[in-house]
PDB file of N, CA and C in Angstrom:
ATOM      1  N   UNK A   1      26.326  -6.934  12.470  1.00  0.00           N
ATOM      2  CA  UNK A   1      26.905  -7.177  13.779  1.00  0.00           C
ATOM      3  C   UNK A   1      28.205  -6.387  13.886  1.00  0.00           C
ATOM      4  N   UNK A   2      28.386  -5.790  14.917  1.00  0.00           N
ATOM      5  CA  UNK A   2      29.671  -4.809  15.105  1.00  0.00           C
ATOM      6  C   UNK A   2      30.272  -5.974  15.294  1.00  0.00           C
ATOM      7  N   UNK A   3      31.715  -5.485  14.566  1.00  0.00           N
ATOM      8  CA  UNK A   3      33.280  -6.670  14.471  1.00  0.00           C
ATOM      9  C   UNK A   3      34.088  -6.544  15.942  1.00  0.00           C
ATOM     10  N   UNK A   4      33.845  -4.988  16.653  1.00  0.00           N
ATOM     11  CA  UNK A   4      34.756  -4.844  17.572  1.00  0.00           C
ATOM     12  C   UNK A   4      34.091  -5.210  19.203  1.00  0.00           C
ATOM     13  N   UNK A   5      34.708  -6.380  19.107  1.00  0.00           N
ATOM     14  CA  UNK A   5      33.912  -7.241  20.680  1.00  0.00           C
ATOM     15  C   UNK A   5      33.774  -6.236  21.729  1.00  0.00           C
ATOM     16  N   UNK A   6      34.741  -5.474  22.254  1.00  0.00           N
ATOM     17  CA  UNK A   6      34.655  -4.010  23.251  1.00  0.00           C
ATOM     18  C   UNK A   6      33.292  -3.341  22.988  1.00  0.00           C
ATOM     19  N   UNK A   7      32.765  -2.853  22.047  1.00  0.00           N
ATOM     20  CA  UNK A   7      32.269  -1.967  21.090  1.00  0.00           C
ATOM     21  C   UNK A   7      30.474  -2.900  20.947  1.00  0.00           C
ATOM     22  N   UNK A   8      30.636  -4.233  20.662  1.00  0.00           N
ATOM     23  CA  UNK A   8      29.570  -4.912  20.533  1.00  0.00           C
ATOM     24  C   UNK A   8      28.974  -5.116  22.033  1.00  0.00           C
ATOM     25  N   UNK A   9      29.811  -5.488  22.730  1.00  0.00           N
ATOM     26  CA  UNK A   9      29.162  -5.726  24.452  1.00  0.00           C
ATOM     27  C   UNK A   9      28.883  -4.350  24.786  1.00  0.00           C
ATOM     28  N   UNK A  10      29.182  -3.231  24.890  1.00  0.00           N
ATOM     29  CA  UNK A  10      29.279  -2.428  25.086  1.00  0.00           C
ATOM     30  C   UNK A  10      27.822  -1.907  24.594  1.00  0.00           C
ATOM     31  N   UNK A  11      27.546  -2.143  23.360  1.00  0.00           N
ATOM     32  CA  UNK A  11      25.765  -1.793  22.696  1.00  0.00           C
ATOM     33  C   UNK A  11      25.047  -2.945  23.085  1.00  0.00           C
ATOM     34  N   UNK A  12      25.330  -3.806  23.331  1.00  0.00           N
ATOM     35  CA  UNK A  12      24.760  -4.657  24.099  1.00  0.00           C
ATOM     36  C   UNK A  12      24.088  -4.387  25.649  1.00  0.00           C
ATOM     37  N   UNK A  13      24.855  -4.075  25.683  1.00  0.00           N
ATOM     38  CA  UNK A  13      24.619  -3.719  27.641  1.00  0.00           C
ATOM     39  C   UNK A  13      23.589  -2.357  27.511  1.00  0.00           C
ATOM     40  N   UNK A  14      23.734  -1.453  26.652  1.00  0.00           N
ATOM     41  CA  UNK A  14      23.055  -0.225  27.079  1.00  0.00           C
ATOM     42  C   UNK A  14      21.811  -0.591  26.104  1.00  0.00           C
ATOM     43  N   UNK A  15      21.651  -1.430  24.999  1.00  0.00           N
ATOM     44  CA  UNK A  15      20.296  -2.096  24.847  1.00  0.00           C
ATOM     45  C   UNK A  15      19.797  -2.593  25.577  1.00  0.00           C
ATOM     46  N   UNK A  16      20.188  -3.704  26.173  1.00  0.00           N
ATOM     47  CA  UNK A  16      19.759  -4.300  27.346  1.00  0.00           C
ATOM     48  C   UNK A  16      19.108  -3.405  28.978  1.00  0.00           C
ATOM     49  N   UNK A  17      20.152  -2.283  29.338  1.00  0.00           N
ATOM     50  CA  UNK A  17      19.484  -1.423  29.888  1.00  0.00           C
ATOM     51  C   UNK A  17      18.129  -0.655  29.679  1.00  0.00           C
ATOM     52  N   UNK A  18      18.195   0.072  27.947  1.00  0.00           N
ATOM     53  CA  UNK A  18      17.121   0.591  27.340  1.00  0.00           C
ATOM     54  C   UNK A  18      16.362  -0.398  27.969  1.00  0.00           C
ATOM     55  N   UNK A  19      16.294  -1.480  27.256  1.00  0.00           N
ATOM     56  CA  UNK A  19      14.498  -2.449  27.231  1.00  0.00           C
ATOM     57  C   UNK A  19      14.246  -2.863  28.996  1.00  0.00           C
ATOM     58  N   UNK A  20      15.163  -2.469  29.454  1.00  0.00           N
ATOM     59  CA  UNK A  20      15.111  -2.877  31.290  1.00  0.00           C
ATOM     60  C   UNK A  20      13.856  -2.176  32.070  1.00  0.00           C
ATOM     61  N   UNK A  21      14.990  -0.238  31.469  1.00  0.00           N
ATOM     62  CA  UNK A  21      14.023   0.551  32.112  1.00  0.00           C
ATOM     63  C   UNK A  21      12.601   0.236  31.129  1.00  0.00           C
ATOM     64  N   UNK A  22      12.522   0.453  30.378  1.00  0.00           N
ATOM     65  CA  UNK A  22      10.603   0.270  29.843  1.00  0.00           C
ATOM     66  C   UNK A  22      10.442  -0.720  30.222  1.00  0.00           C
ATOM     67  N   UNK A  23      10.639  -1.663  30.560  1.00  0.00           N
ATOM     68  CA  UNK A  23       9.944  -3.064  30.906  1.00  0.00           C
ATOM     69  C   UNK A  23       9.767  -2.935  31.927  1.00  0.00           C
ATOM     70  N   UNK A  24      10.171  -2.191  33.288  1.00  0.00           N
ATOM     71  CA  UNK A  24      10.083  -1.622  34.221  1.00  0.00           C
ATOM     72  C   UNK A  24       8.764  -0.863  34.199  1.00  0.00           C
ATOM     73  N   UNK A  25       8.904   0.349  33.704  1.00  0.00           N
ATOM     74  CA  UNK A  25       8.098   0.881  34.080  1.00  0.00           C
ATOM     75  C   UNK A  25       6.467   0.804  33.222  1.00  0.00           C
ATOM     76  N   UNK A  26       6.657  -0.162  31.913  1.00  0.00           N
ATOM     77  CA  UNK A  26       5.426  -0.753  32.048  1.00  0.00           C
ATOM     78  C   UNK A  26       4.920  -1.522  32.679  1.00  0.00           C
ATOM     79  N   UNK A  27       6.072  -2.513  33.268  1.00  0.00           N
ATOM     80  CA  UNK A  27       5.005  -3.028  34.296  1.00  0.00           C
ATOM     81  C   UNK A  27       4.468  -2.493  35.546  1.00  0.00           C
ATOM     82  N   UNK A  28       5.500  -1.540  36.167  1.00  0.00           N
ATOM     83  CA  UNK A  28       4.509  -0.503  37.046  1.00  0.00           C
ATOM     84  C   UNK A  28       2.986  -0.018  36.637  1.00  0.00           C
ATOM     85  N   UNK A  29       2.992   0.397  35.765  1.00  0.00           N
ATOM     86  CA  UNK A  29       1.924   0.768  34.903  1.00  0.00           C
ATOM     87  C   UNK A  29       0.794  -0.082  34.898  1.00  0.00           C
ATOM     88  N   UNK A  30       1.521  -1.190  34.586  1.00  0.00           N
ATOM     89  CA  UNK A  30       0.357  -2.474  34.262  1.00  0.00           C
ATOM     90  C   UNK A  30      -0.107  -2.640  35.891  1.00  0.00           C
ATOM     91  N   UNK A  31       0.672  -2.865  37.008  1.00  0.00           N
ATOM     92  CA  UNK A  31      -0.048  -3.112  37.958  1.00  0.00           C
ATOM     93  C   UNK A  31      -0.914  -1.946  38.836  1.00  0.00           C
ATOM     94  N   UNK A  32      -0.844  -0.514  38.736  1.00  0.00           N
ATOM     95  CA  UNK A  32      -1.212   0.500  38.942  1.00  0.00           C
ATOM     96  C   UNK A  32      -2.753   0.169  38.406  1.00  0.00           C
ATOM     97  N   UNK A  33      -2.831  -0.648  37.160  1.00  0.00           N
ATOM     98  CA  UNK A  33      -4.135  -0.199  36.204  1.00  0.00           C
ATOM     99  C   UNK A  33      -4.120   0.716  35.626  1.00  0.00           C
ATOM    100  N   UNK A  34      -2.794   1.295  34.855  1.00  0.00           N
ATOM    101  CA  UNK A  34      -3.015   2.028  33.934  1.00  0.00           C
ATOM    102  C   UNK A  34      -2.838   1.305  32.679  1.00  0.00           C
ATOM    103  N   UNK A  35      -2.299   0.080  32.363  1.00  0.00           N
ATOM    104  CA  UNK A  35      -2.660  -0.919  31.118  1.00  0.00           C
ATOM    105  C   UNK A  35      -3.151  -1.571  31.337  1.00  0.00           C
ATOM    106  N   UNK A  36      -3.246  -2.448  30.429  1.00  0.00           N
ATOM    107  CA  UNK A  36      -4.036  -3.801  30.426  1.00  0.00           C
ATOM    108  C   UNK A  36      -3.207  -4.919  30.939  1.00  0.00           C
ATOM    109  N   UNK A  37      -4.017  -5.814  31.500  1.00  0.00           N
ATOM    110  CA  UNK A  37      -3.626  -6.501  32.255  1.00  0.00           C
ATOM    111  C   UNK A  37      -2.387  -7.661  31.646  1.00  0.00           C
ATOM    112  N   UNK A  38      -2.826  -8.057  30.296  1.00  0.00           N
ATOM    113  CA  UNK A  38      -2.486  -8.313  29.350  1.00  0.00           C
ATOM    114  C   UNK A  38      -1.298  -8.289  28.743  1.00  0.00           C
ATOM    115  N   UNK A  39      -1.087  -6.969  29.012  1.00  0.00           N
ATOM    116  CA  UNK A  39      -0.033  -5.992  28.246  1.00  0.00           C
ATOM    117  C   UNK A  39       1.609  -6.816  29.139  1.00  0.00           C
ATOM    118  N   UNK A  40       2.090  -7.250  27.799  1.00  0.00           N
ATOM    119  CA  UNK A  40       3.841  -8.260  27.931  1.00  0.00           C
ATOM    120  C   UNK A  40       4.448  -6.862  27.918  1.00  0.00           C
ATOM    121  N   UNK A  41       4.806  -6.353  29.246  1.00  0.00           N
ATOM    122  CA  UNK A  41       6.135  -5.614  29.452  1.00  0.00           C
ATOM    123  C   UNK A  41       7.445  -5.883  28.648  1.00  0.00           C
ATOM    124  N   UNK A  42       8.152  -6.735  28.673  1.00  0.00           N
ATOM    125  CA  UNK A  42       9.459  -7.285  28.028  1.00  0.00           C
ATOM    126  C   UNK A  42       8.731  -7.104  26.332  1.00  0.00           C
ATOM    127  N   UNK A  43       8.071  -7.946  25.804  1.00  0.00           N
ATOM    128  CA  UNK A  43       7.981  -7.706  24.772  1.00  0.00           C
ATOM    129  C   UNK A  43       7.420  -6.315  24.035  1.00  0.00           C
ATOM    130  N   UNK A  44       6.932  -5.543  24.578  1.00  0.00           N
ATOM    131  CA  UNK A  44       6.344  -4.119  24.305  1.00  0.00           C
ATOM    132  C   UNK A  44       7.823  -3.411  24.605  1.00  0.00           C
ATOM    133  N   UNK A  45       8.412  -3.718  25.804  1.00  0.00           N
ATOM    134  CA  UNK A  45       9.770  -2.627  25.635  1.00  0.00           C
ATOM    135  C   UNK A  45      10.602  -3.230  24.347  1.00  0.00           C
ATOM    136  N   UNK A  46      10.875  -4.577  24.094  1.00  0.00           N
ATOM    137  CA  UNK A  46      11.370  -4.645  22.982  1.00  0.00           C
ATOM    138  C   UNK A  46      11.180  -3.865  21.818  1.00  0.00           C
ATOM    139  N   UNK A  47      10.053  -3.993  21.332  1.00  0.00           N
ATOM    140  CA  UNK A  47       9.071  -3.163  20.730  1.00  0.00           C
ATOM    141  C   UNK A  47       9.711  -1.841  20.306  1.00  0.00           C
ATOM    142  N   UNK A  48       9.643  -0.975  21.824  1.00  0.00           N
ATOM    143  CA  UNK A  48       9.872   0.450  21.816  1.00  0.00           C
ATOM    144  C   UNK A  48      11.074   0.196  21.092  1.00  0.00           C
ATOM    145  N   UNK A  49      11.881  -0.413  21.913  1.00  0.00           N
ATOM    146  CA  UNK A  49      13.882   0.015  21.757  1.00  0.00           C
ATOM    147  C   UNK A  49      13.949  -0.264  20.428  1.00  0.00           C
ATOM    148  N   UNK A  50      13.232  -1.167  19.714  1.00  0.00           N
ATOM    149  CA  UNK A  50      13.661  -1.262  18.149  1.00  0.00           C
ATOM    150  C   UNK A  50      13.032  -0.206  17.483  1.00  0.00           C
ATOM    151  N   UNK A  51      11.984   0.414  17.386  1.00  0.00           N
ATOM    152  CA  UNK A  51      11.393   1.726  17.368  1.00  0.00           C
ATOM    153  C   UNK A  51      12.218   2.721  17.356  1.00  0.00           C
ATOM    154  N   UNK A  52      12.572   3.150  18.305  1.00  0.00           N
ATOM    155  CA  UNK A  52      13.822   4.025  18.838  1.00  0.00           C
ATOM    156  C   UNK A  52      14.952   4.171  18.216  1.00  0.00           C
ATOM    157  N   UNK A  53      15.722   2.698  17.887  1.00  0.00           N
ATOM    158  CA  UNK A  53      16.360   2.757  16.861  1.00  0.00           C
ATOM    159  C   UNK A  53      16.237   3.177  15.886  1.00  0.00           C
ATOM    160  N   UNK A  54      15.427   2.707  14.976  1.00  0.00           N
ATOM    161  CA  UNK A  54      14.656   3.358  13.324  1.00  0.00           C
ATOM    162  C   UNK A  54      14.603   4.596  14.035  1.00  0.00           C
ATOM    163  N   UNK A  55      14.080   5.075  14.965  1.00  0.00           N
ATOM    164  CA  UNK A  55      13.682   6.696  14.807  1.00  0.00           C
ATOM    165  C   UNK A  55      14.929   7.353  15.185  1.00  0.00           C
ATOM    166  N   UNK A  56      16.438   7.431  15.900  1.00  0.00           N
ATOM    167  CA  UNK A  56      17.188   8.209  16.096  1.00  0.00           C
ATOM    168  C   UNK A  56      17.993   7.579  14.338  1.00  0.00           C
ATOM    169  N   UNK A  57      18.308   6.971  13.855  1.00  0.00           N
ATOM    170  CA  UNK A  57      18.429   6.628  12.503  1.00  0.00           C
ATOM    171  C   UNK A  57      18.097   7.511  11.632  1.00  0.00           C
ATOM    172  N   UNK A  58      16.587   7.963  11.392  1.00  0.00           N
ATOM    173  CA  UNK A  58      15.906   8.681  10.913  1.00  0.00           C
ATOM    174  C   UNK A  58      16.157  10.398  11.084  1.00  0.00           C
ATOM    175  N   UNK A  59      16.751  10.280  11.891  1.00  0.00           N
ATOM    176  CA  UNK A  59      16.834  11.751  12.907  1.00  0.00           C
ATOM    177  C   UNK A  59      17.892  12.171  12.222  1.00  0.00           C
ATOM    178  N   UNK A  60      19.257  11.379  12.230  1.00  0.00           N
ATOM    179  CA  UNK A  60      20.012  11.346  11.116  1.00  0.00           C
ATOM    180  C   UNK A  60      20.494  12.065  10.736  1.00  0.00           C
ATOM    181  N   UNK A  61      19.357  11.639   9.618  1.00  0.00           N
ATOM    182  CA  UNK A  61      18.930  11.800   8.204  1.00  0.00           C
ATOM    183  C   UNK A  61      18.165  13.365   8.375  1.00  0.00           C
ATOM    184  N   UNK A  62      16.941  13.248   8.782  1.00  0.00           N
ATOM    185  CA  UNK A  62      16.355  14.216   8.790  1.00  0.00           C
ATOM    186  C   UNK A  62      15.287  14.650   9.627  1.00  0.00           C
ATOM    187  N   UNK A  63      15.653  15.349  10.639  1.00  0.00           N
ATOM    188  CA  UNK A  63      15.019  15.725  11.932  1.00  0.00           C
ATOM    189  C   UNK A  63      13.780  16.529  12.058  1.00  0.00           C
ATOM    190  N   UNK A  64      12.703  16.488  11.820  1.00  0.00           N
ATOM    191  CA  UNK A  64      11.582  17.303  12.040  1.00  0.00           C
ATOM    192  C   UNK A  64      10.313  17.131  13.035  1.00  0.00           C
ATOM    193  N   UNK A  65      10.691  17.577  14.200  1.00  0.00           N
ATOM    194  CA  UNK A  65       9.988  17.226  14.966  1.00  0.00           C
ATOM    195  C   UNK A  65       8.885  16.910  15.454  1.00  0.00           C
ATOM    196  N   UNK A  66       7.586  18.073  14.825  1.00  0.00           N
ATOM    197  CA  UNK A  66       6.228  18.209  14.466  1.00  0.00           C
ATOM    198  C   UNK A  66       6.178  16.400  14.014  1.00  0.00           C
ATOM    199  N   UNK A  67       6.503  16.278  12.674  1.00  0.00           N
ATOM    200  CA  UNK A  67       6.485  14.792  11.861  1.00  0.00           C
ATOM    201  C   UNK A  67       6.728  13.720  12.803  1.00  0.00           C
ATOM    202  N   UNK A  68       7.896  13.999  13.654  1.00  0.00           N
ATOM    203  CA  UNK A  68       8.483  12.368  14.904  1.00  0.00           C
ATOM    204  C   UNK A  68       7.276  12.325  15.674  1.00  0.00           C
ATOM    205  N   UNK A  69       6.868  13.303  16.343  1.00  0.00           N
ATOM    206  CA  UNK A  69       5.771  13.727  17.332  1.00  0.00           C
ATOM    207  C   UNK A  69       4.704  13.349  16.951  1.00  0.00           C
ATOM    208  N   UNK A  70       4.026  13.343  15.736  1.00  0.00           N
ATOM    209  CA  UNK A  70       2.755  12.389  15.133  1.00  0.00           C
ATOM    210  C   UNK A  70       3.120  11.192  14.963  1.00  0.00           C
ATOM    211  N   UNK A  71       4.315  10.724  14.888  1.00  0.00           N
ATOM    212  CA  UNK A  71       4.822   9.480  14.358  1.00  0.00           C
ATOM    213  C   UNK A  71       4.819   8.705  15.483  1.00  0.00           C
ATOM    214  N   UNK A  72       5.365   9.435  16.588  1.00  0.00           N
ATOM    215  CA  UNK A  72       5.488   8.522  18.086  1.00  0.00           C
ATOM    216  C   UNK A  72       3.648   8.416  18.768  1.00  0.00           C
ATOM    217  N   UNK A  73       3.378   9.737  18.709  1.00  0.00           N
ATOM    218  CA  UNK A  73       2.062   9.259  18.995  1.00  0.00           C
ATOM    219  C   UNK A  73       1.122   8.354  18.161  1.00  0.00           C
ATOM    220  N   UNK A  74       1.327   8.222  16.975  1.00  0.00           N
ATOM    221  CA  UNK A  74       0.368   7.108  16.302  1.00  0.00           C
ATOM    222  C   UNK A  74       1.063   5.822  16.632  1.00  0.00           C
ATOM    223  N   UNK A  75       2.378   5.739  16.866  1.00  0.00           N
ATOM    224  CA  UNK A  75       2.943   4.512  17.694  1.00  0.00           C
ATOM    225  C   UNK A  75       2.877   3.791  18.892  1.00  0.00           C
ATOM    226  N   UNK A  76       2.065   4.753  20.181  1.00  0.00           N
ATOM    227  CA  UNK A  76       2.166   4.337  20.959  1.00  0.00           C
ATOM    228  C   UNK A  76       0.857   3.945  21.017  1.00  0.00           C
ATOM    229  N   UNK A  77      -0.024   4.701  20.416  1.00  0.00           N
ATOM    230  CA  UNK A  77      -1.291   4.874  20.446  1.00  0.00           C
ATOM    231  C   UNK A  77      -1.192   3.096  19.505  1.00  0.00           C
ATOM    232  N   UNK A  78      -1.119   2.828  18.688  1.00  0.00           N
ATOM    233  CA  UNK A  78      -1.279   1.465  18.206  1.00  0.00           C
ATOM    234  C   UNK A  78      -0.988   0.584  19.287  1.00  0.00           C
ATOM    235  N   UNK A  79       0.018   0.831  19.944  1.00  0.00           N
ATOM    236  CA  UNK A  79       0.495  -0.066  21.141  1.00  0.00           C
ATOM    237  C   UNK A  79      -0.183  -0.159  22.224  1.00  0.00           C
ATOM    238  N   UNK A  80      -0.967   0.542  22.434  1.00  0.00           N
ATOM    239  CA  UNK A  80      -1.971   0.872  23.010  1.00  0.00           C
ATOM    240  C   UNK A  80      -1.583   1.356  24.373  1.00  0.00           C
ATOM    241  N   UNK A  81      -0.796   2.122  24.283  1.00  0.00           N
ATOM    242  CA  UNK A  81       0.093   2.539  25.224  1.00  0.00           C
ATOM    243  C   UNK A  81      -0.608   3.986  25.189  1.00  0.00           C
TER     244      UNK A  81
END
């Protein structure tokens, strides 16, 4: 947990944004009929944004794009996204 309250609300809010917009626009999606009907917007954007995390983390460390690019597609593709 970040110590600096400014600093913690602050990643707070633009997490909270992240999982907004995808929850958004999966559920557009979902009602279009391009997912399943099924398919929990809020919890699938959760999903992503923690995803996202580990992967700019990773990026880091060590950036190879070809590798993220199979990595995101076997991710979404599980998600069935």
């Amino acid at each position: 947990m970040l110590v600096d309250v400014e600093l913690r609300l602050r990643a707070e809010q633009a997490l909270a944004d992240l999982k907004a917009m995808f929850a958004g626009r999966l559920a557009e999606d979902r009602e279009r009929g391009e997912l399943p009907a099924s398919l929990d917007p809020q919890l699938n954007a959760a999903i992503i944004a923690t995803y996202l995390k580990g992967l700019w983390r990773m990026a880091l460390v060590e950036y190879e794009r070809p590798a993220f690019e199979r990595q995101i597609d076997a991710f979404l593709t599980a998600l069935g996204l």
